[in-house]
ModelCIF file with pLDDT and N, C-alpha, C, O atoms, coordinates in Angstrom:
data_MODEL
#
_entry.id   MODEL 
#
_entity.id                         1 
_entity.type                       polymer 
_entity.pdbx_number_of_molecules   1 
#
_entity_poly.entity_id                      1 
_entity_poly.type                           'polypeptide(L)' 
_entity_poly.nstd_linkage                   no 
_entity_poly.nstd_monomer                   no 
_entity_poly.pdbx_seq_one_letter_code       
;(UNK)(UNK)(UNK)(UNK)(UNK)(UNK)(UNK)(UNK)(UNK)(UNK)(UNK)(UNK)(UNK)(UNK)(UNK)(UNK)
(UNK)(UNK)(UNK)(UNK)(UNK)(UNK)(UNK)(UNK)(UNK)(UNK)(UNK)(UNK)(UNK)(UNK)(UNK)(UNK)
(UNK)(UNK)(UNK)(UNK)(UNK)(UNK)(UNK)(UNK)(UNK)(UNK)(UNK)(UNK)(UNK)(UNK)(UNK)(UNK)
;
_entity_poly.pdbx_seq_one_letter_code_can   XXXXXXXXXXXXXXXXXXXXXXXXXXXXXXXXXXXXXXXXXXXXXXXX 
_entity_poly.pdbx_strand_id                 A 
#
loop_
_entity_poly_seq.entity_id 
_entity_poly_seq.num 
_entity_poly_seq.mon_id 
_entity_poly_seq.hetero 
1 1  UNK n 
1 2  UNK n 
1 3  UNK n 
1 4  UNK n 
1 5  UNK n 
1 6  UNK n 
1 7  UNK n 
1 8  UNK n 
1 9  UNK n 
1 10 UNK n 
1 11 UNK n 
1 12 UNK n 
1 13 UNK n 
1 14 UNK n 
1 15 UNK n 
1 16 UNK n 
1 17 UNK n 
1 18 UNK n 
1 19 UNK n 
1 20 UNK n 
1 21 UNK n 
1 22 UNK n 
1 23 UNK n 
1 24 UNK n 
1 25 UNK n 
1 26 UNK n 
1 27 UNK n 
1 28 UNK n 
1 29 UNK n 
1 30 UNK n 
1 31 UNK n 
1 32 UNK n 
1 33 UNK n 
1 34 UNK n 
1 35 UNK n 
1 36 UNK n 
1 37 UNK n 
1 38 UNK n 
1 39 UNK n 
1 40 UNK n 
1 41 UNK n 
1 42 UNK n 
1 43 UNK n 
1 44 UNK n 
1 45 UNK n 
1 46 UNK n 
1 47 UNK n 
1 48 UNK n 
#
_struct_asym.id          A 
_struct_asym.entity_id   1 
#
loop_
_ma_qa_metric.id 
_ma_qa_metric.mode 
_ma_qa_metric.name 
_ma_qa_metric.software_group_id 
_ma_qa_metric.type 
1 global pLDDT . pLDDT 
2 local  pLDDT . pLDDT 
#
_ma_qa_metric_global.metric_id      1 
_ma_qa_metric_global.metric_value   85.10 
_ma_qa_metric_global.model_id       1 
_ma_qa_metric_global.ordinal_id     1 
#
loop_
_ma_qa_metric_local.label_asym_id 
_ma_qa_metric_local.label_comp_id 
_ma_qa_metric_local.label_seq_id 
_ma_qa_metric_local.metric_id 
_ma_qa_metric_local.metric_value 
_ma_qa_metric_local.model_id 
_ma_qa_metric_local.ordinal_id 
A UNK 1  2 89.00 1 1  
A UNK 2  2 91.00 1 2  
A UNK 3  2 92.00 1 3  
A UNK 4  2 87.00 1 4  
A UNK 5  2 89.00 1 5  
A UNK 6  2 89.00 1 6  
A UNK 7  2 88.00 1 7  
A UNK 8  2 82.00 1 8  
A UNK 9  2 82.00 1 9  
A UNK 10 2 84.00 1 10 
A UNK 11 2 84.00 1 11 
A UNK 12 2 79.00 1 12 
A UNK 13 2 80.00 1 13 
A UNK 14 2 75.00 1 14 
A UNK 15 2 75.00 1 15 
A UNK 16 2 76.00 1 16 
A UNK 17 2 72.00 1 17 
A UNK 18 2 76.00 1 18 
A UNK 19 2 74.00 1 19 
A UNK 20 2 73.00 1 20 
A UNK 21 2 73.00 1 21 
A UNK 22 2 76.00 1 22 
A UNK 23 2 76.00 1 23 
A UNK 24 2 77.00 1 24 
A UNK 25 2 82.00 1 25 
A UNK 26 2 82.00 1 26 
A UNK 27 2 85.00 1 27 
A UNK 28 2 88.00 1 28 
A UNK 29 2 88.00 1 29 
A UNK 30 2 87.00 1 30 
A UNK 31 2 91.00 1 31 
A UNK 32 2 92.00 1 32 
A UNK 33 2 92.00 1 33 
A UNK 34 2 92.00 1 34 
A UNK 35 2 94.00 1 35 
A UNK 36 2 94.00 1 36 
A UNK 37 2 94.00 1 37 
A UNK 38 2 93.00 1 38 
A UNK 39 2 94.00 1 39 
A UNK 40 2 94.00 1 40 
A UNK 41 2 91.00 1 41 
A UNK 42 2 90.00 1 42 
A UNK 43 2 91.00 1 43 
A UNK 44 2 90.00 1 44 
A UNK 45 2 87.00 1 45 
A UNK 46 2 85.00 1 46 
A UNK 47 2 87.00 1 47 
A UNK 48 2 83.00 1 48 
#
loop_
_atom_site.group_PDB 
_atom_site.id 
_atom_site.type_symbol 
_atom_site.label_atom_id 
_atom_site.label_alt_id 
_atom_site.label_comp_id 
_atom_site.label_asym_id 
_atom_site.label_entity_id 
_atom_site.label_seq_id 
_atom_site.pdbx_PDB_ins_code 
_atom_site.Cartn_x 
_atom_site.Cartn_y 
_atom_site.Cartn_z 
_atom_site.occupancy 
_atom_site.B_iso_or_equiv 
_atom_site.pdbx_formal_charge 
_atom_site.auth_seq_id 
_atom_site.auth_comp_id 
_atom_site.auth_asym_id 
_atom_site.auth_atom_id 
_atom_site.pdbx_PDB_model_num 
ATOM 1   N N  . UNK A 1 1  ? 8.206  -5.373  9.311  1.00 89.00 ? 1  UNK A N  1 
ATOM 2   C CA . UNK A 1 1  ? 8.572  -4.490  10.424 1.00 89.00 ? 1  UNK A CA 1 
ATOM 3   C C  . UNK A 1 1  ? 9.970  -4.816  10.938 1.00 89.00 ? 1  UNK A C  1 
ATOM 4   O O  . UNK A 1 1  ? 10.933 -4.063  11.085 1.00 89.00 ? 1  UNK A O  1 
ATOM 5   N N  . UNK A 1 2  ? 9.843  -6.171  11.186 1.00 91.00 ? 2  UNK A N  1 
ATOM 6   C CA . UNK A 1 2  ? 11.895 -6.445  11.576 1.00 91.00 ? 2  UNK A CA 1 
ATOM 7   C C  . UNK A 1 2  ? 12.809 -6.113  10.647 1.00 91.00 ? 2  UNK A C  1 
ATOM 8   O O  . UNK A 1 2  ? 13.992 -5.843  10.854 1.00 91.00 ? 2  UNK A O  1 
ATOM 9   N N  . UNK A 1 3  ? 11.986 -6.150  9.167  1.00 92.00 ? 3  UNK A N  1 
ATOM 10  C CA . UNK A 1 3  ? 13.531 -5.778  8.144  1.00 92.00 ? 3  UNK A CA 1 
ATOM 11  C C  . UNK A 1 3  ? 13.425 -4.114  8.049  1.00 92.00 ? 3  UNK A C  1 
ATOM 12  O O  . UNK A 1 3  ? 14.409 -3.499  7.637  1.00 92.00 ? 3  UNK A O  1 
ATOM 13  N N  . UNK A 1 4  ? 12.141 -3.351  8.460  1.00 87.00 ? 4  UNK A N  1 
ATOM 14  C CA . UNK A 1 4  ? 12.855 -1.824  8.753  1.00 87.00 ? 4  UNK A CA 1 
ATOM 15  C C  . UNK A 1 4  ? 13.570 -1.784  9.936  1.00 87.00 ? 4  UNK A C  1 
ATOM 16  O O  . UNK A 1 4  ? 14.750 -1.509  9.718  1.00 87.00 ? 4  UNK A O  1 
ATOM 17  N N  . UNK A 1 5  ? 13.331 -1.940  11.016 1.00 89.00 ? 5  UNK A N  1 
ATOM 18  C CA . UNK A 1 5  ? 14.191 -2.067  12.202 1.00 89.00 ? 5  UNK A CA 1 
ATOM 19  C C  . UNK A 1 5  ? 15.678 -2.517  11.795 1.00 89.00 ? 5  UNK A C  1 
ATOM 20  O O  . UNK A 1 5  ? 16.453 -1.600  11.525 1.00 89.00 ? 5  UNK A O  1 
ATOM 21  N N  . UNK A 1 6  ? 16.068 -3.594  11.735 1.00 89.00 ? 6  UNK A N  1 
ATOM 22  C CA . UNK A 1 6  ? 17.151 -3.513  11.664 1.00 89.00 ? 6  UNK A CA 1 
ATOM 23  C C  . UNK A 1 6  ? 17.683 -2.735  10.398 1.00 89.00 ? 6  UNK A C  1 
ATOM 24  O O  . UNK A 1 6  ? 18.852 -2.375  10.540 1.00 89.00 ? 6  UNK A O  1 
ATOM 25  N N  . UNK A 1 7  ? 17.038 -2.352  9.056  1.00 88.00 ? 7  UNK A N  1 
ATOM 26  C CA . UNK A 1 7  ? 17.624 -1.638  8.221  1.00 88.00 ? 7  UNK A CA 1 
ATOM 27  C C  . UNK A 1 7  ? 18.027 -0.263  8.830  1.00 88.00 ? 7  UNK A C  1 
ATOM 28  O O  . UNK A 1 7  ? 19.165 0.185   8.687  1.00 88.00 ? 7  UNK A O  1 
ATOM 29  N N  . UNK A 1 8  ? 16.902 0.485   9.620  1.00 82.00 ? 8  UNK A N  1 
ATOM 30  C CA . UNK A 1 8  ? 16.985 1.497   10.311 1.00 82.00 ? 8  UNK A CA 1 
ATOM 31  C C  . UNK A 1 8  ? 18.378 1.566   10.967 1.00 82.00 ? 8  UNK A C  1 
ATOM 32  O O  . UNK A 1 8  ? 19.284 2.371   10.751 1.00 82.00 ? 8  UNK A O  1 
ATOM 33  N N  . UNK A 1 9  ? 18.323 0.406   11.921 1.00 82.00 ? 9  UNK A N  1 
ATOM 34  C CA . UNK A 1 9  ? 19.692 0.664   12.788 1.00 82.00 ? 9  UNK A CA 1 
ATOM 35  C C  . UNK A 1 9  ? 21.192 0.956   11.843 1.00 82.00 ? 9  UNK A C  1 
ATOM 36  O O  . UNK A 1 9  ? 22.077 1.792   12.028 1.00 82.00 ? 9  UNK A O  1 
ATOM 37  N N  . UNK A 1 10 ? 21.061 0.029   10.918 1.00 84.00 ? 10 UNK A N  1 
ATOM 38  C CA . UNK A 1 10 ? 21.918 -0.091  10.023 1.00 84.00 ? 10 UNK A CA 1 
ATOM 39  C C  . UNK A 1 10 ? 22.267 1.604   9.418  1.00 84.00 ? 10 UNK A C  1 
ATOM 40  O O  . UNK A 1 10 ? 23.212 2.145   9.993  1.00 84.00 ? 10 UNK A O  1 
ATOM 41  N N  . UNK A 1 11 ? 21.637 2.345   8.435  1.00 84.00 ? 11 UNK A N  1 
ATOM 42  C CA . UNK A 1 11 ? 21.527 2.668   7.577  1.00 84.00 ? 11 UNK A CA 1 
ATOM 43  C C  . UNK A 1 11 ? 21.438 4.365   8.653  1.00 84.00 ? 11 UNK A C  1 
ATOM 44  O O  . UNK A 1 11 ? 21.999 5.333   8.139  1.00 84.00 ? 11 UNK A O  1 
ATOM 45  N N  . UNK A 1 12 ? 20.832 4.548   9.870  1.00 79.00 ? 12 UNK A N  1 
ATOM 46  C CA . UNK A 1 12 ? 20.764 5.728   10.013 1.00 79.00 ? 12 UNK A CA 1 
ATOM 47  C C  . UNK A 1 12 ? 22.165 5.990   11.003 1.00 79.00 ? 12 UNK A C  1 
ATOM 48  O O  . UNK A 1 12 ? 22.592 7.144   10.971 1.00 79.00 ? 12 UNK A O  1 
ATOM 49  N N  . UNK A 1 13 ? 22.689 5.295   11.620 1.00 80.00 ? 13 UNK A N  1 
ATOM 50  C CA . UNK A 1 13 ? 23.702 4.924   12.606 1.00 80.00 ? 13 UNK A CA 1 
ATOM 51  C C  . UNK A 1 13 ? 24.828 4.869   11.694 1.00 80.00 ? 13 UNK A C  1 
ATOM 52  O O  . UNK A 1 13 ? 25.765 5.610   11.992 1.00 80.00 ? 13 UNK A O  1 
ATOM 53  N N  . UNK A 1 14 ? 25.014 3.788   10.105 1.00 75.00 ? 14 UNK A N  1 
ATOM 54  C CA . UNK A 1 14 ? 26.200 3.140   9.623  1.00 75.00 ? 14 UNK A CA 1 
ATOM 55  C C  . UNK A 1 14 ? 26.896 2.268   9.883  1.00 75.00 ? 14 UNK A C  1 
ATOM 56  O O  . UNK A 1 14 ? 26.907 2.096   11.102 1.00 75.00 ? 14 UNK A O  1 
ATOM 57  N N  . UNK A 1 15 ? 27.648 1.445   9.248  1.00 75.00 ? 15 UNK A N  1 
ATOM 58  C CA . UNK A 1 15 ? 28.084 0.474   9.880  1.00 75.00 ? 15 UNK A CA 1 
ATOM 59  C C  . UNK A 1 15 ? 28.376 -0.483  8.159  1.00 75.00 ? 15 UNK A C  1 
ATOM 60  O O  . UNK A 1 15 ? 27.582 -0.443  7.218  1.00 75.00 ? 15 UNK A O  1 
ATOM 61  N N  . UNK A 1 16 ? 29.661 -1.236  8.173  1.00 76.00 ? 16 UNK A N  1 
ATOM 62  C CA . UNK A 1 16 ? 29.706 -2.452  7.249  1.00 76.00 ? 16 UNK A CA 1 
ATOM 63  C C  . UNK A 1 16 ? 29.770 -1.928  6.129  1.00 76.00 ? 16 UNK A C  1 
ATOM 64  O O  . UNK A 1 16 ? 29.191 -2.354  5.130  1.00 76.00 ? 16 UNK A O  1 
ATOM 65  N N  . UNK A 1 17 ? 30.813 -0.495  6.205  1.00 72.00 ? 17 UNK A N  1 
ATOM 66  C CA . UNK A 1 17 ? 31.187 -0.053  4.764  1.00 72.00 ? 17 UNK A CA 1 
ATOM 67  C C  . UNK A 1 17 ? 30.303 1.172   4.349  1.00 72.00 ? 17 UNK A C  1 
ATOM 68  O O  . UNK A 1 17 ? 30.589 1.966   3.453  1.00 72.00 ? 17 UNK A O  1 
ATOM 69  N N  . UNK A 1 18 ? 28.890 1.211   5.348  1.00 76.00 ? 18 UNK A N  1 
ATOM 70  C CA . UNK A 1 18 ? 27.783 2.446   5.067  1.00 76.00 ? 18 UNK A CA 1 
ATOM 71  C C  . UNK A 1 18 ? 28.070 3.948   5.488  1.00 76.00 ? 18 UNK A C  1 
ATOM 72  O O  . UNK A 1 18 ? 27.788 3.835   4.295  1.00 76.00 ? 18 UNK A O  1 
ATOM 73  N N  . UNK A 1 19 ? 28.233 4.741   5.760  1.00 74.00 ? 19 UNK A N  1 
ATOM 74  C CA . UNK A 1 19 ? 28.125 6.246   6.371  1.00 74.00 ? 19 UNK A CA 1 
ATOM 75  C C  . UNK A 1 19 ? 26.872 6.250   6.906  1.00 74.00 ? 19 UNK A C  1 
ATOM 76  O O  . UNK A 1 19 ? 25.899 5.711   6.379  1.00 74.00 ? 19 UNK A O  1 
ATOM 77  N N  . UNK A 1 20 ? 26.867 6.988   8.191  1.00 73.00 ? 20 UNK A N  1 
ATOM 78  C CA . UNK A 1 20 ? 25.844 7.368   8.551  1.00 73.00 ? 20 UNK A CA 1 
ATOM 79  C C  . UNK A 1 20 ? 24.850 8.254   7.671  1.00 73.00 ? 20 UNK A C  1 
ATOM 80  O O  . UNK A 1 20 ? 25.149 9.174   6.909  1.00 73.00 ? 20 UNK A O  1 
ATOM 81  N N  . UNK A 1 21 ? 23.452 7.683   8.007  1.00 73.00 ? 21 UNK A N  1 
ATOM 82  C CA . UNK A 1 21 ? 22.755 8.521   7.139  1.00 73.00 ? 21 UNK A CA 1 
ATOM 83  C C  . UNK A 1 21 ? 21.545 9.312   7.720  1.00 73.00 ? 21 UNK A C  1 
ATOM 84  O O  . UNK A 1 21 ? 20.699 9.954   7.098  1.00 73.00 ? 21 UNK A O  1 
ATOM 85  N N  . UNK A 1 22 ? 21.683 9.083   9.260  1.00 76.00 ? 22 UNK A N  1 
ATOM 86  C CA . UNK A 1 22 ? 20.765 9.994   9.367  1.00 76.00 ? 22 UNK A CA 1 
ATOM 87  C C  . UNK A 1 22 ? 19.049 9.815   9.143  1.00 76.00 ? 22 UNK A C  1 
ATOM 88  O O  . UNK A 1 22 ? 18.780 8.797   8.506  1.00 76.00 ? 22 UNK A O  1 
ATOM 89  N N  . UNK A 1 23 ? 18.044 10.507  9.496  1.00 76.00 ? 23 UNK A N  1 
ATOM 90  C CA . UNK A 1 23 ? 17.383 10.467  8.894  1.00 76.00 ? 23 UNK A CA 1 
ATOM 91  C C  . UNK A 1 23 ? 16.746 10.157  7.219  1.00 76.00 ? 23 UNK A C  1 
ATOM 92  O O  . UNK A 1 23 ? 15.639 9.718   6.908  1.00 76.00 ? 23 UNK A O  1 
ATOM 93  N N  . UNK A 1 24 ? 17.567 10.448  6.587  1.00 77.00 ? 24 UNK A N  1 
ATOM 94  C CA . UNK A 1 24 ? 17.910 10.166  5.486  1.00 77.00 ? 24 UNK A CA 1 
ATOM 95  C C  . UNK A 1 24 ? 17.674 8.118   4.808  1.00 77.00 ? 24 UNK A C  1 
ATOM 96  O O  . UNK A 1 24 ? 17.031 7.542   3.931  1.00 77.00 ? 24 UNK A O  1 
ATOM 97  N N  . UNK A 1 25 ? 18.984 7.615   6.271  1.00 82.00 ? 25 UNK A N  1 
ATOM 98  C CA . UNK A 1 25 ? 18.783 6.334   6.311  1.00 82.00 ? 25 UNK A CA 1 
ATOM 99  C C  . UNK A 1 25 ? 17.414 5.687   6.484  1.00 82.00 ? 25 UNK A C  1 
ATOM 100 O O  . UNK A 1 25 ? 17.024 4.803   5.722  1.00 82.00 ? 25 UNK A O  1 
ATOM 101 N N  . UNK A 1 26 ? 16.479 6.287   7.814  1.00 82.00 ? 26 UNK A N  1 
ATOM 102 C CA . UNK A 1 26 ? 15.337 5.931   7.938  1.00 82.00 ? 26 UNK A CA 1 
ATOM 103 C C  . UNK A 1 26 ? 14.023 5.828   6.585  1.00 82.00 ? 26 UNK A C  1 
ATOM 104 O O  . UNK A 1 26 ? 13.072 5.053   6.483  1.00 82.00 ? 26 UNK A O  1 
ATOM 105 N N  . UNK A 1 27 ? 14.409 6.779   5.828  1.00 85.00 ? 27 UNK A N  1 
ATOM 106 C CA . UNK A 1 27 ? 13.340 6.692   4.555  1.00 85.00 ? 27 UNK A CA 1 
ATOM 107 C C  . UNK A 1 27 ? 13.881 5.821   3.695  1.00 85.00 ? 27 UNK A C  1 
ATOM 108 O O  . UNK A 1 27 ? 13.066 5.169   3.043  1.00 85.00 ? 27 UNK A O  1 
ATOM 109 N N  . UNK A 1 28 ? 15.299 5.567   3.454  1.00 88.00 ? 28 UNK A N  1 
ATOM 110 C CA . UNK A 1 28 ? 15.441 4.217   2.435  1.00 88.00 ? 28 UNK A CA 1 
ATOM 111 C C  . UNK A 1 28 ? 14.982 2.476   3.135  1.00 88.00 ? 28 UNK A C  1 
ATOM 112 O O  . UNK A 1 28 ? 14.831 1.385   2.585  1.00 88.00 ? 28 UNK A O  1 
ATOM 113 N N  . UNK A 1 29 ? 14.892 2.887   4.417  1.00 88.00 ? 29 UNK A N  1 
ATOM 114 C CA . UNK A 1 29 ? 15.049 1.802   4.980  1.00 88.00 ? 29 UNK A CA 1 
ATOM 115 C C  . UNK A 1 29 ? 13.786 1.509   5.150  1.00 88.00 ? 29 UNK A C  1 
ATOM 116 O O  . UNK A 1 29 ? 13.523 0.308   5.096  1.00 88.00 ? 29 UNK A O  1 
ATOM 117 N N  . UNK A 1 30 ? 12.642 2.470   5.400  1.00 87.00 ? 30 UNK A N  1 
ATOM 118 C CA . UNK A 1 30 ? 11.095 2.360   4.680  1.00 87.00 ? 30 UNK A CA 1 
ATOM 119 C C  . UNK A 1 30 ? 10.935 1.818   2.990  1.00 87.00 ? 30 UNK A C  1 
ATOM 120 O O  . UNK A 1 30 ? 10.495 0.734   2.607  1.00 87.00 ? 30 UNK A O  1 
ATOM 121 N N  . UNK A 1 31 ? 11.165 2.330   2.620  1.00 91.00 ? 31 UNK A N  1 
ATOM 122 C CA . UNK A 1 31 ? 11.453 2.114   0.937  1.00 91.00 ? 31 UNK A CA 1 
ATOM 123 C C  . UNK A 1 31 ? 11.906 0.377   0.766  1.00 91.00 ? 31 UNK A C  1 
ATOM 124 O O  . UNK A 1 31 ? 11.279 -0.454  0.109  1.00 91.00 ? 31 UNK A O  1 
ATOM 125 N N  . UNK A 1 32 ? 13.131 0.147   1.538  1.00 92.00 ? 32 UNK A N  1 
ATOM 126 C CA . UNK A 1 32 ? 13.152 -1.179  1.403  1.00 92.00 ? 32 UNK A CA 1 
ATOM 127 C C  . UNK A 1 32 ? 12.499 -2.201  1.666  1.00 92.00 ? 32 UNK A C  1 
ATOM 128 O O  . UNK A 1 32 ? 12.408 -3.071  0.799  1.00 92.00 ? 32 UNK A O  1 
ATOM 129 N N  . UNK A 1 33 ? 11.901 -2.362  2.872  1.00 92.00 ? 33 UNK A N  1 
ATOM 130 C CA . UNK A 1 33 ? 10.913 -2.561  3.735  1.00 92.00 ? 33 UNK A CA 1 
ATOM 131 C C  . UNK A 1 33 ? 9.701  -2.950  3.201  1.00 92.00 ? 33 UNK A C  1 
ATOM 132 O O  . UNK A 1 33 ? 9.119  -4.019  3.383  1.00 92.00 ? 33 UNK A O  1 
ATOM 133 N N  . UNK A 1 34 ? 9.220  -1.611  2.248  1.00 92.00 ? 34 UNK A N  1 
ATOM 134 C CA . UNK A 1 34 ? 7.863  -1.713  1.641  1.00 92.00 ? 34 UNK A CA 1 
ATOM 135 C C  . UNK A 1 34 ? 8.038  -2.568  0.448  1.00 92.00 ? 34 UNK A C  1 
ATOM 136 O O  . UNK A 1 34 ? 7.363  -3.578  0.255  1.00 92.00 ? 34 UNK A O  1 
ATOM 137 N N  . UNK A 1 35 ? 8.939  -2.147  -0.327 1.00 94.00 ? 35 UNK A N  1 
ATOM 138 C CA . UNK A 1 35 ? 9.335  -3.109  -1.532 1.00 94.00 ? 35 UNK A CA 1 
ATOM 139 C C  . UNK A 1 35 ? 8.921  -4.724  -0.915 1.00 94.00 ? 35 UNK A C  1 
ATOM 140 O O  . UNK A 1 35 ? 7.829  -5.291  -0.950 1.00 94.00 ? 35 UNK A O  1 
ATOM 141 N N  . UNK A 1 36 ? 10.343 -5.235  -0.307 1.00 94.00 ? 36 UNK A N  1 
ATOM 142 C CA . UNK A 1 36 ? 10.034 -6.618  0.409  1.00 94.00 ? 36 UNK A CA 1 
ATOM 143 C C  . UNK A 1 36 ? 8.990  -7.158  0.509  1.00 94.00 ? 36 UNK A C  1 
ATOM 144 O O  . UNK A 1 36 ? 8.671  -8.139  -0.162 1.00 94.00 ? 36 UNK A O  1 
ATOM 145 N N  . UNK A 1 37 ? 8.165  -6.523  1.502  1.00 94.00 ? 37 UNK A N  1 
ATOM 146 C CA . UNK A 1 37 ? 6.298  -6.734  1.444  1.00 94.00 ? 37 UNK A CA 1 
ATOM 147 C C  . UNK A 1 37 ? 5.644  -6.903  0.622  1.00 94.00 ? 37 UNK A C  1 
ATOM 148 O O  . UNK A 1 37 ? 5.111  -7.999  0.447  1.00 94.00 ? 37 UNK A O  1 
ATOM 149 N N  . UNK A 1 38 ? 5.486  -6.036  -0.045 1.00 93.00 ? 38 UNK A N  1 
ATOM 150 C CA . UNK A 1 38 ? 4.976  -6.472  -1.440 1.00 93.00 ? 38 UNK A CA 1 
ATOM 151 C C  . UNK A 1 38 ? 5.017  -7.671  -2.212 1.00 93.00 ? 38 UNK A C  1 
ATOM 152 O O  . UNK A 1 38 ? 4.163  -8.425  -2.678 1.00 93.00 ? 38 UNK A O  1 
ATOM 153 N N  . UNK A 1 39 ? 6.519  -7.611  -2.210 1.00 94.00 ? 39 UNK A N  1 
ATOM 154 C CA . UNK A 1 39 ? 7.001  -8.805  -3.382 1.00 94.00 ? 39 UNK A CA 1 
ATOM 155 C C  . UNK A 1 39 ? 6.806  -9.836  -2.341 1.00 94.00 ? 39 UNK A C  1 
ATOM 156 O O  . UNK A 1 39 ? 5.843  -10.530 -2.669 1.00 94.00 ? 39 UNK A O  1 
ATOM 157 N N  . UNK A 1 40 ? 7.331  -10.229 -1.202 1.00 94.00 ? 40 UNK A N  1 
ATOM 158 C CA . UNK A 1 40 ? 6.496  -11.526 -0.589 1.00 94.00 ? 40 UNK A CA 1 
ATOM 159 C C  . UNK A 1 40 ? 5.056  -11.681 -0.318 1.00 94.00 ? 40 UNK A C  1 
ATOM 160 O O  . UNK A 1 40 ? 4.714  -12.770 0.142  1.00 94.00 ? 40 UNK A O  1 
ATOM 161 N N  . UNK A 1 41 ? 3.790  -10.432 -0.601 1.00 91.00 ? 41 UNK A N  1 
ATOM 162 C CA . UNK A 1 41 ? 2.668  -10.604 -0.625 1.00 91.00 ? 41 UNK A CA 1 
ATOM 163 C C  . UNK A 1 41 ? 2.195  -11.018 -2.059 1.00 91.00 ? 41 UNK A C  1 
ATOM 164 O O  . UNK A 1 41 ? 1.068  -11.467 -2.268 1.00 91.00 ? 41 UNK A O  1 
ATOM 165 N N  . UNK A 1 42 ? 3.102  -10.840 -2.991 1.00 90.00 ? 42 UNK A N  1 
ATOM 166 C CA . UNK A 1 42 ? 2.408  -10.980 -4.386 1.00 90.00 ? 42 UNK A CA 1 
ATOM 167 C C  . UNK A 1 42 ? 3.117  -13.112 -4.543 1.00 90.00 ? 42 UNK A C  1 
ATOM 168 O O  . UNK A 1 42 ? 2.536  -14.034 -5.116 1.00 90.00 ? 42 UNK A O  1 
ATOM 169 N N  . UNK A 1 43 ? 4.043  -13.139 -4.024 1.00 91.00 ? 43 UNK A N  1 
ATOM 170 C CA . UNK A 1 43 ? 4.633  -14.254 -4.057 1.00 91.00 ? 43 UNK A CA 1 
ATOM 171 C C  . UNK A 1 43 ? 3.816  -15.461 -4.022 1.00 91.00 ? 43 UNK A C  1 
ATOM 172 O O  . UNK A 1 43 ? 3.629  -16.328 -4.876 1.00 91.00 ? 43 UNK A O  1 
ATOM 173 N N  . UNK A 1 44 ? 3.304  -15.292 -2.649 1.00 90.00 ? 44 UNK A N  1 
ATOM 174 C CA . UNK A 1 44 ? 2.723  -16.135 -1.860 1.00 90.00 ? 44 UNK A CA 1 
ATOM 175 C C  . UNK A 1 44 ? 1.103  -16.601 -2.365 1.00 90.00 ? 44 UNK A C  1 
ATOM 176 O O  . UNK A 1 44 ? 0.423  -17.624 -2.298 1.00 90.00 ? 44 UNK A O  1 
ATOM 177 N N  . UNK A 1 45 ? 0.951  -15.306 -2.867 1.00 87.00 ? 45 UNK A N  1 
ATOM 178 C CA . UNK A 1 45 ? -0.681 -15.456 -3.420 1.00 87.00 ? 45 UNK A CA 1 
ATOM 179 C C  . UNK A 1 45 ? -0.440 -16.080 -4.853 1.00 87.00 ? 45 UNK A C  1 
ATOM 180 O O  . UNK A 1 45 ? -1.440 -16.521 -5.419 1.00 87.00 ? 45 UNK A O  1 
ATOM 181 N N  . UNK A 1 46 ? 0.613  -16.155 -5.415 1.00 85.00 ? 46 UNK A N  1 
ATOM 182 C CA . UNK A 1 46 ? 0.584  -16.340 -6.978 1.00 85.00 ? 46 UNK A CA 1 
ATOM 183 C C  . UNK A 1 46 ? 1.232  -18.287 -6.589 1.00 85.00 ? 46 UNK A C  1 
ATOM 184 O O  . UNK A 1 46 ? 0.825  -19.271 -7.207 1.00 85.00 ? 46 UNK A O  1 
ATOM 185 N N  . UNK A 1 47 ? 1.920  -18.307 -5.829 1.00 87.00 ? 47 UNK A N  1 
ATOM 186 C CA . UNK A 1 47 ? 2.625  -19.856 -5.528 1.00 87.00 ? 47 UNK A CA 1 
ATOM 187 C C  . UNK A 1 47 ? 1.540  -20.800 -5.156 1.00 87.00 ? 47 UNK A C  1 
ATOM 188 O O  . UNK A 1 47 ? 1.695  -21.946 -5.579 1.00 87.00 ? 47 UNK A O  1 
ATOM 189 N N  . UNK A 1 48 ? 0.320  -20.528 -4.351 1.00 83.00 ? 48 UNK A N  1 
ATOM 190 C CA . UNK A 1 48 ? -0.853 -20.714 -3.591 1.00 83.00 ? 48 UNK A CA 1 
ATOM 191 C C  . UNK A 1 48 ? -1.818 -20.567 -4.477 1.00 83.00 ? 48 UNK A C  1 
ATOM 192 O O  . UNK A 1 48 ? -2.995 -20.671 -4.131 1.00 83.00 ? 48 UNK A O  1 
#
């Protein structure tokens, strides 16, 4: 949830070389978000 939030701010606003994106930003920034999760839920169970 904190890495969509701040991706959000990032990505729909712009900033650090990005263009605003709008709504647009908000669905990659889901997308990233969910990825992340995953791969630290599969991580953790396979290290453990």
């Amino acid at each position: 949830i904190v890495i969509n939030i701040a991706l959000n701010y990032w990505l729909i606003n712009g900033g650090l070389g990005i263009d605003a994106m709008g709504v647009l930003g908000a669905a990659w920034a889901t997308f990233i978000a969910r990825a992340i999760h995953a791969l630290l839920m599969l991580t953790c169970l396979a290290k453990t």
